[in-house]
PDB file of N, CA and C in Angstrom:
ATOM      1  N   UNK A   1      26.777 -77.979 -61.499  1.00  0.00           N
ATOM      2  CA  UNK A   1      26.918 -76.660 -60.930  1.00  0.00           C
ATOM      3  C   UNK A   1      26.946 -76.783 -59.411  1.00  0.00           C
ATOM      4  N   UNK A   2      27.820 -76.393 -58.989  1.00  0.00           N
ATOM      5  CA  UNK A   2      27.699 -76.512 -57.731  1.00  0.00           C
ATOM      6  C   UNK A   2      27.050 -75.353 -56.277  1.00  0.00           C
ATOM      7  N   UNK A   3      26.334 -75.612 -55.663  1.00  0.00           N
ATOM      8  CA  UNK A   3      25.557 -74.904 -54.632  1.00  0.00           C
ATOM      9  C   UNK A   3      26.277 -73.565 -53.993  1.00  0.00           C
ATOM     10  N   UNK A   4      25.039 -72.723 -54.244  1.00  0.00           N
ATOM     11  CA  UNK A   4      26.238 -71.441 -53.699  1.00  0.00           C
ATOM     12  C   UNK A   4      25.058 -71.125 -51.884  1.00  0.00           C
ATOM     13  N   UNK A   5      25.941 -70.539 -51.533  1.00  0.00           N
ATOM     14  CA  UNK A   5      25.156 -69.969 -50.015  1.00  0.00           C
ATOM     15  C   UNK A   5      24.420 -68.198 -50.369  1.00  0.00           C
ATOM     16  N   UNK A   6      23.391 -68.321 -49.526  1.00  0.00           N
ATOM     17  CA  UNK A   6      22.715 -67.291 -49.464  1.00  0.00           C
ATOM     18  C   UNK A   6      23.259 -65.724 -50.082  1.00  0.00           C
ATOM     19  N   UNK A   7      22.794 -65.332 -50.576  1.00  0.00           N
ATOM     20  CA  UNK A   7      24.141 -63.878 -50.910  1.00  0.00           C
ATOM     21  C   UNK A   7      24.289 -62.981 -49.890  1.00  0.00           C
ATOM     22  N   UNK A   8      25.001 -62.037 -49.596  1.00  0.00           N
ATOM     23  CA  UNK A   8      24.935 -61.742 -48.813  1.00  0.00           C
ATOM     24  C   UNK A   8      24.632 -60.080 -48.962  1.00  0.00           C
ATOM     25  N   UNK A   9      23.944 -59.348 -47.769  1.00  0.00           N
ATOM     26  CA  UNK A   9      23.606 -57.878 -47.933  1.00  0.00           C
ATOM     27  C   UNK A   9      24.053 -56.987 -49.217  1.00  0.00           C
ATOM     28  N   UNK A  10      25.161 -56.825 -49.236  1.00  0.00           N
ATOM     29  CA  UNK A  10      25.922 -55.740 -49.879  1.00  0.00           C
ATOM     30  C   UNK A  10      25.719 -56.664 -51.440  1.00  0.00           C
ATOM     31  N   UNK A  11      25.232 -57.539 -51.381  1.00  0.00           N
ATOM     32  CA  UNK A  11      24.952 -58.009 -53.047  1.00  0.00           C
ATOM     33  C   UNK A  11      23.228 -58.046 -53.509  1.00  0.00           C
ATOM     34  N   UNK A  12      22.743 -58.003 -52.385  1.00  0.00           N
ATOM     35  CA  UNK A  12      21.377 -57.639 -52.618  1.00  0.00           C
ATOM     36  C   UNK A  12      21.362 -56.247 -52.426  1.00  0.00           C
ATOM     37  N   UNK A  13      21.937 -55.803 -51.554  1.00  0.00           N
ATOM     38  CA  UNK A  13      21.170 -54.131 -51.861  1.00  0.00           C
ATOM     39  C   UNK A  13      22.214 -53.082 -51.650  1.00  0.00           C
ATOM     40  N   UNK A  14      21.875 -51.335 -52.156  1.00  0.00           N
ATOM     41  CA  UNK A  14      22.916 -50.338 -52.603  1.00  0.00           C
ATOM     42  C   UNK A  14      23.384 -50.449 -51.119  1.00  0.00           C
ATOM     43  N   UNK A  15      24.537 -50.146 -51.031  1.00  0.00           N
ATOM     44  CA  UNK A  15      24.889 -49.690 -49.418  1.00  0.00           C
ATOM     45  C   UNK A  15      25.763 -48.069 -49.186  1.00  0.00           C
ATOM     46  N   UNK A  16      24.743 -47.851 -48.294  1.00  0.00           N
ATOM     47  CA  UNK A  16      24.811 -45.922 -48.299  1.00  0.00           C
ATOM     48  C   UNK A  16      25.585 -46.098 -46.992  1.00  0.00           C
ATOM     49  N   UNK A  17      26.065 -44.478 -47.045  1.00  0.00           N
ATOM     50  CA  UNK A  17      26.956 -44.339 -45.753  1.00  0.00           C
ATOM     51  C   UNK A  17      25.422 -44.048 -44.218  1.00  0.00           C
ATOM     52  N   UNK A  18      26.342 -43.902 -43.589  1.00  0.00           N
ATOM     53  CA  UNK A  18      25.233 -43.406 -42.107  1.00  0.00           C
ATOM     54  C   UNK A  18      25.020 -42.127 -42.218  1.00  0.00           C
ATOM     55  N   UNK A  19      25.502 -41.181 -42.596  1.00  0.00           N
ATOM     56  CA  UNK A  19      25.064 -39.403 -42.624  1.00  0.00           C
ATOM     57  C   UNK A  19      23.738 -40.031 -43.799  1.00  0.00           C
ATOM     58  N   UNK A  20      23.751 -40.561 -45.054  1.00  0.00           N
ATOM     59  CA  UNK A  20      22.916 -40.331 -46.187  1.00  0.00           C
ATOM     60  C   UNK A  20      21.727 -41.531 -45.339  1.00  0.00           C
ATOM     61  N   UNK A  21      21.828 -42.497 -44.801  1.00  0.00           N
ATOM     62  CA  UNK A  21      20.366 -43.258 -43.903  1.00  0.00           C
ATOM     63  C   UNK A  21      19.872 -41.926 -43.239  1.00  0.00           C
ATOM     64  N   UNK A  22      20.452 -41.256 -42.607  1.00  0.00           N
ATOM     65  CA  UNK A  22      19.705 -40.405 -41.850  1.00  0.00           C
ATOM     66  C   UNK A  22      19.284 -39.785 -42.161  1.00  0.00           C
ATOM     67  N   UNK A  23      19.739 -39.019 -42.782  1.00  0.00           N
ATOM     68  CA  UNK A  23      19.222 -37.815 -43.825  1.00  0.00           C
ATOM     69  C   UNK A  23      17.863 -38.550 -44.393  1.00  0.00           C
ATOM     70  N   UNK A  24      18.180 -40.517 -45.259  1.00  0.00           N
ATOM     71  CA  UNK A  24      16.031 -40.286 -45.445  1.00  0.00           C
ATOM     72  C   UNK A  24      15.826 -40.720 -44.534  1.00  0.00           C
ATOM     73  N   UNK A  25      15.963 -41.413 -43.151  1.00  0.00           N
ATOM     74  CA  UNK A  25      15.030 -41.511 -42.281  1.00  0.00           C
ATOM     75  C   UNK A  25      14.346 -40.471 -41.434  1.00  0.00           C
ATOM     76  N   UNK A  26      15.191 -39.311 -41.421  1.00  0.00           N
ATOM     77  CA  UNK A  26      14.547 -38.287 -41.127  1.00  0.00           C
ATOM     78  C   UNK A  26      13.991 -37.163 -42.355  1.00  0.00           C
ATOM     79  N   UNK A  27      14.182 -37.196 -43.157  1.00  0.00           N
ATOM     80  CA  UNK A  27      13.562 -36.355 -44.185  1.00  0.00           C
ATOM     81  C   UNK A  27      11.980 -37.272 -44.604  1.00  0.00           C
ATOM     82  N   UNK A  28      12.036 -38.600 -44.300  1.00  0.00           N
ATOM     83  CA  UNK A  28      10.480 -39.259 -44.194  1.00  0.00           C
ATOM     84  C   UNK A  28      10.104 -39.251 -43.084  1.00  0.00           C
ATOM     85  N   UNK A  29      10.173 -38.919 -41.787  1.00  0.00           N
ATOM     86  CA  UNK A  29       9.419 -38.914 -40.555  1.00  0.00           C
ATOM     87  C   UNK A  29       9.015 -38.015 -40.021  1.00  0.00           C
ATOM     88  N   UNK A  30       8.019 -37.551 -38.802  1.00  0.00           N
ATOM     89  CA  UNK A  30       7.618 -36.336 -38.330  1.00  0.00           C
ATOM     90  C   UNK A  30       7.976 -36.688 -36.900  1.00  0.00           C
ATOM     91  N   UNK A  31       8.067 -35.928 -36.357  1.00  0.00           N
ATOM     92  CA  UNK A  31       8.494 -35.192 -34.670  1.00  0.00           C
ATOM     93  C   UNK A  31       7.124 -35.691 -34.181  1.00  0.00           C
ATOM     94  N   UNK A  32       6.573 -36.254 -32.832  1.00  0.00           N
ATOM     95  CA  UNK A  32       5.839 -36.899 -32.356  1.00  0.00           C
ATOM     96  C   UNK A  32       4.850 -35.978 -31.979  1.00  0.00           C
ATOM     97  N   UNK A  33       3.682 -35.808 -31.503  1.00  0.00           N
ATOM     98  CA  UNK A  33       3.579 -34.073 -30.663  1.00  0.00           C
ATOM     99  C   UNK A  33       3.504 -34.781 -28.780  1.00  0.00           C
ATOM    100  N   UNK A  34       4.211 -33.552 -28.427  1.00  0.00           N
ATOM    101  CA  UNK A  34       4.299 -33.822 -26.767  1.00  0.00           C
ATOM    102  C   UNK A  34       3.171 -33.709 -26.112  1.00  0.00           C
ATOM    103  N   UNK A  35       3.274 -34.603 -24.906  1.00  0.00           N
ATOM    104  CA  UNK A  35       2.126 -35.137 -23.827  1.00  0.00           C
ATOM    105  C   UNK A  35       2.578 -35.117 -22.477  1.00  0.00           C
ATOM    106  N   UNK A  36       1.992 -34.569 -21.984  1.00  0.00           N
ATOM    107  CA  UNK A  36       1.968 -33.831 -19.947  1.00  0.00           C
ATOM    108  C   UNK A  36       1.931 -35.542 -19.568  1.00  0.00           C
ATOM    109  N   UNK A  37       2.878 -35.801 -18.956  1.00  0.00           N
ATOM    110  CA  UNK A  37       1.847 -36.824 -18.038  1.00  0.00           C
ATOM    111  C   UNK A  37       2.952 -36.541 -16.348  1.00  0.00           C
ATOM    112  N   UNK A  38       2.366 -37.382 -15.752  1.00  0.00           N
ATOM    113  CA  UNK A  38       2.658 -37.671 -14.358  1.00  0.00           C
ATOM    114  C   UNK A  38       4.249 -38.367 -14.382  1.00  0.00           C
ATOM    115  N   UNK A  39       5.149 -37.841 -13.541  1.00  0.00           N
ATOM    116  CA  UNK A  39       6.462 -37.980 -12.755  1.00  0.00           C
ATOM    117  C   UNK A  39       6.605 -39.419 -13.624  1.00  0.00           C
ATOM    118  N   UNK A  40       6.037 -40.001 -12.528  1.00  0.00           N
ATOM    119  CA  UNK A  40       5.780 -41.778 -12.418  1.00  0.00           C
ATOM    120  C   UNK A  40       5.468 -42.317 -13.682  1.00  0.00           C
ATOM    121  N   UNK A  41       4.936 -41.861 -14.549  1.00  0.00           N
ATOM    122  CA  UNK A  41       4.926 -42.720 -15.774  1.00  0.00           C
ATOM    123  C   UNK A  41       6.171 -41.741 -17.100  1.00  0.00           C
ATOM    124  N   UNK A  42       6.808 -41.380 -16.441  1.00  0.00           N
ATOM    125  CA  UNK A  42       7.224 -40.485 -17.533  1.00  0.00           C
ATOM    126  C   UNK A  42       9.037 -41.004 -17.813  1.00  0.00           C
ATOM    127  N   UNK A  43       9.146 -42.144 -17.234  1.00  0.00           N
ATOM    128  CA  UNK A  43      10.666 -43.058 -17.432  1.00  0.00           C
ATOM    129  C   UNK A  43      10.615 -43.557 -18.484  1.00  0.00           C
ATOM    130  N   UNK A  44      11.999 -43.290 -19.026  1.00  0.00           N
ATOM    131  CA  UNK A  44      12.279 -43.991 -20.473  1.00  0.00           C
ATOM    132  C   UNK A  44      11.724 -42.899 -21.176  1.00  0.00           C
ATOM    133  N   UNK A  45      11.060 -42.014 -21.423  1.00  0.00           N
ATOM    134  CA  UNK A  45      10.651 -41.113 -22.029  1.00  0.00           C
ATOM    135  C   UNK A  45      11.737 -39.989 -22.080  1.00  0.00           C
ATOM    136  N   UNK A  46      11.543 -38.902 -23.510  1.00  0.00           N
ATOM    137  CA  UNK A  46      12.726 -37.882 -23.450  1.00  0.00           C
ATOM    138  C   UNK A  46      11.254 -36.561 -23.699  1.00  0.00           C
ATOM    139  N   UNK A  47      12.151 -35.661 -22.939  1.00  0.00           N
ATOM    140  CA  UNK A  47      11.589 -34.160 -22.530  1.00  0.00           C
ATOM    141  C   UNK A  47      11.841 -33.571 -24.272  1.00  0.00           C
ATOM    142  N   UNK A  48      10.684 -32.462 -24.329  1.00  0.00           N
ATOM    143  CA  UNK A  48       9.970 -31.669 -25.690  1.00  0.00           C
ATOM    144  C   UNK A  48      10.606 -30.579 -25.761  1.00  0.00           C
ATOM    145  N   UNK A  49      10.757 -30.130 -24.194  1.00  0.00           N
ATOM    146  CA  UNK A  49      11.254 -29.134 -23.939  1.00  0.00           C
ATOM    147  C   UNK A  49      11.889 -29.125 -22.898  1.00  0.00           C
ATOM    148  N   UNK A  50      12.612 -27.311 -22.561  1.00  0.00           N
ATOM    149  CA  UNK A  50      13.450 -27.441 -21.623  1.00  0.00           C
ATOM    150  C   UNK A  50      12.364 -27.613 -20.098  1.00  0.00           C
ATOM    151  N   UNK A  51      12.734 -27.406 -19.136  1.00  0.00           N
ATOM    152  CA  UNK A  51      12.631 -27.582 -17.504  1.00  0.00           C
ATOM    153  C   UNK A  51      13.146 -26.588 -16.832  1.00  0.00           C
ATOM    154  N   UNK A  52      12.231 -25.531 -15.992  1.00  0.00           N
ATOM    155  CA  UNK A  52      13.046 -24.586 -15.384  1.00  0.00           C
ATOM    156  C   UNK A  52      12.679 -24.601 -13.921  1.00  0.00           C
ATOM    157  N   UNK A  53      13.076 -24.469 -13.024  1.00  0.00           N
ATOM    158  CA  UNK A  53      12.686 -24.620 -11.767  1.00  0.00           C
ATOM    159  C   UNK A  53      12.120 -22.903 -11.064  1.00  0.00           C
ATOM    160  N   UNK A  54      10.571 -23.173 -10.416  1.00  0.00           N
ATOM    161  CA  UNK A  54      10.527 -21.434 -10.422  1.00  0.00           C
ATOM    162  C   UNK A  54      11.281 -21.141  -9.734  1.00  0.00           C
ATOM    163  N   UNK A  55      12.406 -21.808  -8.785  1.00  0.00           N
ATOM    164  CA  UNK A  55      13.189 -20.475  -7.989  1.00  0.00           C
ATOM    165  C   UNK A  55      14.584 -21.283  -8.119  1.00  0.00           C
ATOM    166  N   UNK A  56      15.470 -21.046  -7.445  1.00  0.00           N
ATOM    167  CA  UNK A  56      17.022 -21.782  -7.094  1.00  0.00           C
ATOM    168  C   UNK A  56      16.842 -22.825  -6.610  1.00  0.00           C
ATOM    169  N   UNK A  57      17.169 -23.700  -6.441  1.00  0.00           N
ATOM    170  CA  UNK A  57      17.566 -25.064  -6.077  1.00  0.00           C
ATOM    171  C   UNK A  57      19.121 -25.340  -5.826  1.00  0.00           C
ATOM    172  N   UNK A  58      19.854 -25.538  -4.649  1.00  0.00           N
ATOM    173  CA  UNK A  58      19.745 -24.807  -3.933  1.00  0.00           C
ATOM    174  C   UNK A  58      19.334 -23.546  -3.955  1.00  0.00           C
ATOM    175  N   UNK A  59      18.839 -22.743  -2.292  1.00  0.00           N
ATOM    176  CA  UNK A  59      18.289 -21.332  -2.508  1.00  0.00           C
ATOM    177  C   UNK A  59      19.382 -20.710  -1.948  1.00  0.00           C
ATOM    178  N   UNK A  60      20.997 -21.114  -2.280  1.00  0.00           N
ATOM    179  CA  UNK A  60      21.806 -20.371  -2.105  1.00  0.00           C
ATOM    180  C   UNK A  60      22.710 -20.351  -3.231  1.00  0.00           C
ATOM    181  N   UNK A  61      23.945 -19.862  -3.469  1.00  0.00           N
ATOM    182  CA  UNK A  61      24.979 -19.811  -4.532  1.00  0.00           C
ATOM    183  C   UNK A  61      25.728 -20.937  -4.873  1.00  0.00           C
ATOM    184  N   UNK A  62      26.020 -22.389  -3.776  1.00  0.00           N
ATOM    185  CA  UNK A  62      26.645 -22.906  -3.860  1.00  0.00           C
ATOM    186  C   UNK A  62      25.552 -24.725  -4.051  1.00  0.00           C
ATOM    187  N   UNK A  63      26.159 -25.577  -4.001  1.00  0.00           N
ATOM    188  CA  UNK A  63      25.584 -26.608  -4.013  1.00  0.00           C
ATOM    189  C   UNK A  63      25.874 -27.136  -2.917  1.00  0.00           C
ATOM    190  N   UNK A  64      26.927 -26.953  -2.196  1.00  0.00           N
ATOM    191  CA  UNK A  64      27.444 -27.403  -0.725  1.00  0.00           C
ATOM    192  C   UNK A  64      27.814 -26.744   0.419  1.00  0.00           C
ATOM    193  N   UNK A  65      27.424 -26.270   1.472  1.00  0.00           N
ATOM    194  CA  UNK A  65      27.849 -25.647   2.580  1.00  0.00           C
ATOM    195  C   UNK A  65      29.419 -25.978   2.951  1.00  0.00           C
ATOM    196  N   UNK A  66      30.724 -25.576   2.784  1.00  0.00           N
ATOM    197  CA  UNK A  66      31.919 -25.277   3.582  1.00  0.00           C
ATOM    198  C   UNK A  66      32.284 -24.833   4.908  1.00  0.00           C
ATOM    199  N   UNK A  67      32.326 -25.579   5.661  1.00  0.00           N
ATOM    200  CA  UNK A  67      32.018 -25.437   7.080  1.00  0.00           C
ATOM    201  C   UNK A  67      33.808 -25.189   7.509  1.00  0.00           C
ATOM    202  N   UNK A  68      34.033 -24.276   8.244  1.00  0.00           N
ATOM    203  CA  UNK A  68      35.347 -23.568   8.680  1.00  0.00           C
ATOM    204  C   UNK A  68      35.796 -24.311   9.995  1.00  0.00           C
ATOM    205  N   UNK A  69      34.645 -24.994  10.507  1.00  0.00           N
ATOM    206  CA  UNK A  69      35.410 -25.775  11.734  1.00  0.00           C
ATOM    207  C   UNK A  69      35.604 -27.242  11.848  1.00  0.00           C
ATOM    208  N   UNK A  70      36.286 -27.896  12.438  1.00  0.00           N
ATOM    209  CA  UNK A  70      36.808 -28.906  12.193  1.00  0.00           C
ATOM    210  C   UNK A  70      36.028 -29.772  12.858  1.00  0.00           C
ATOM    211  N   UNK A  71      34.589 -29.105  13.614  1.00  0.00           N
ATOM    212  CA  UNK A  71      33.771 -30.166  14.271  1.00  0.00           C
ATOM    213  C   UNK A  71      32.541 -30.676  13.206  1.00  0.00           C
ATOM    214  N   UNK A  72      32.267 -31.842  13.163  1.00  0.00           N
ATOM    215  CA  UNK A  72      31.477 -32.760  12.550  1.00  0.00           C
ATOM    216  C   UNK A  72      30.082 -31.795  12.590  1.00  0.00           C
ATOM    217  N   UNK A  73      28.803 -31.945  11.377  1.00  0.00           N
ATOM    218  CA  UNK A  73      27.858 -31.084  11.379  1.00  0.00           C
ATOM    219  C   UNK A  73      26.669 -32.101  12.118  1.00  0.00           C
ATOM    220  N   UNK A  74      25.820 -31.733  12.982  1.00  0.00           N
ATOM    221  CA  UNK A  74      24.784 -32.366  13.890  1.00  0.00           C
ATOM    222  C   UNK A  74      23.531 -31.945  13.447  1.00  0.00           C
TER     223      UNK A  74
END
């Protein structure tokens, strides 16, 4: 008889599409609960919720000033 090689995935196990993995990896897992922390440690991390700033940022309408004259701004 001669030697066969390792089998490979799809002969050891069912193979599902990617919509039906997700569906159980998320139908077995829970949502983490969210934690305040500081600016500086908070990289690589994703927001719980939204972010609102209390006022405008800019505190005008535009994001850039349009300046009408052709002299450089000082």
């Amino acid at each position: 008889m001669a030697a066969q090689g390792p089998a490979t995935p799809s002969a050891l196990y069912k193979m599902i599409s990617i919509p039906e993995a997700q569906e159980i990896v998320l139908s077995e897992t829970q949502p983490l609960p969210s934690v305040s922390v500081d600016l500086a440690e908070a990289v690589g991390s994703v927001l719980a919720e939204n972010v609102q700033a209390p006022e405008n940022v800019p505190p005008f309408p535009a994001s850039i000033k349009v300046c009408s004259t052709s002299q450089p701004l000082s």
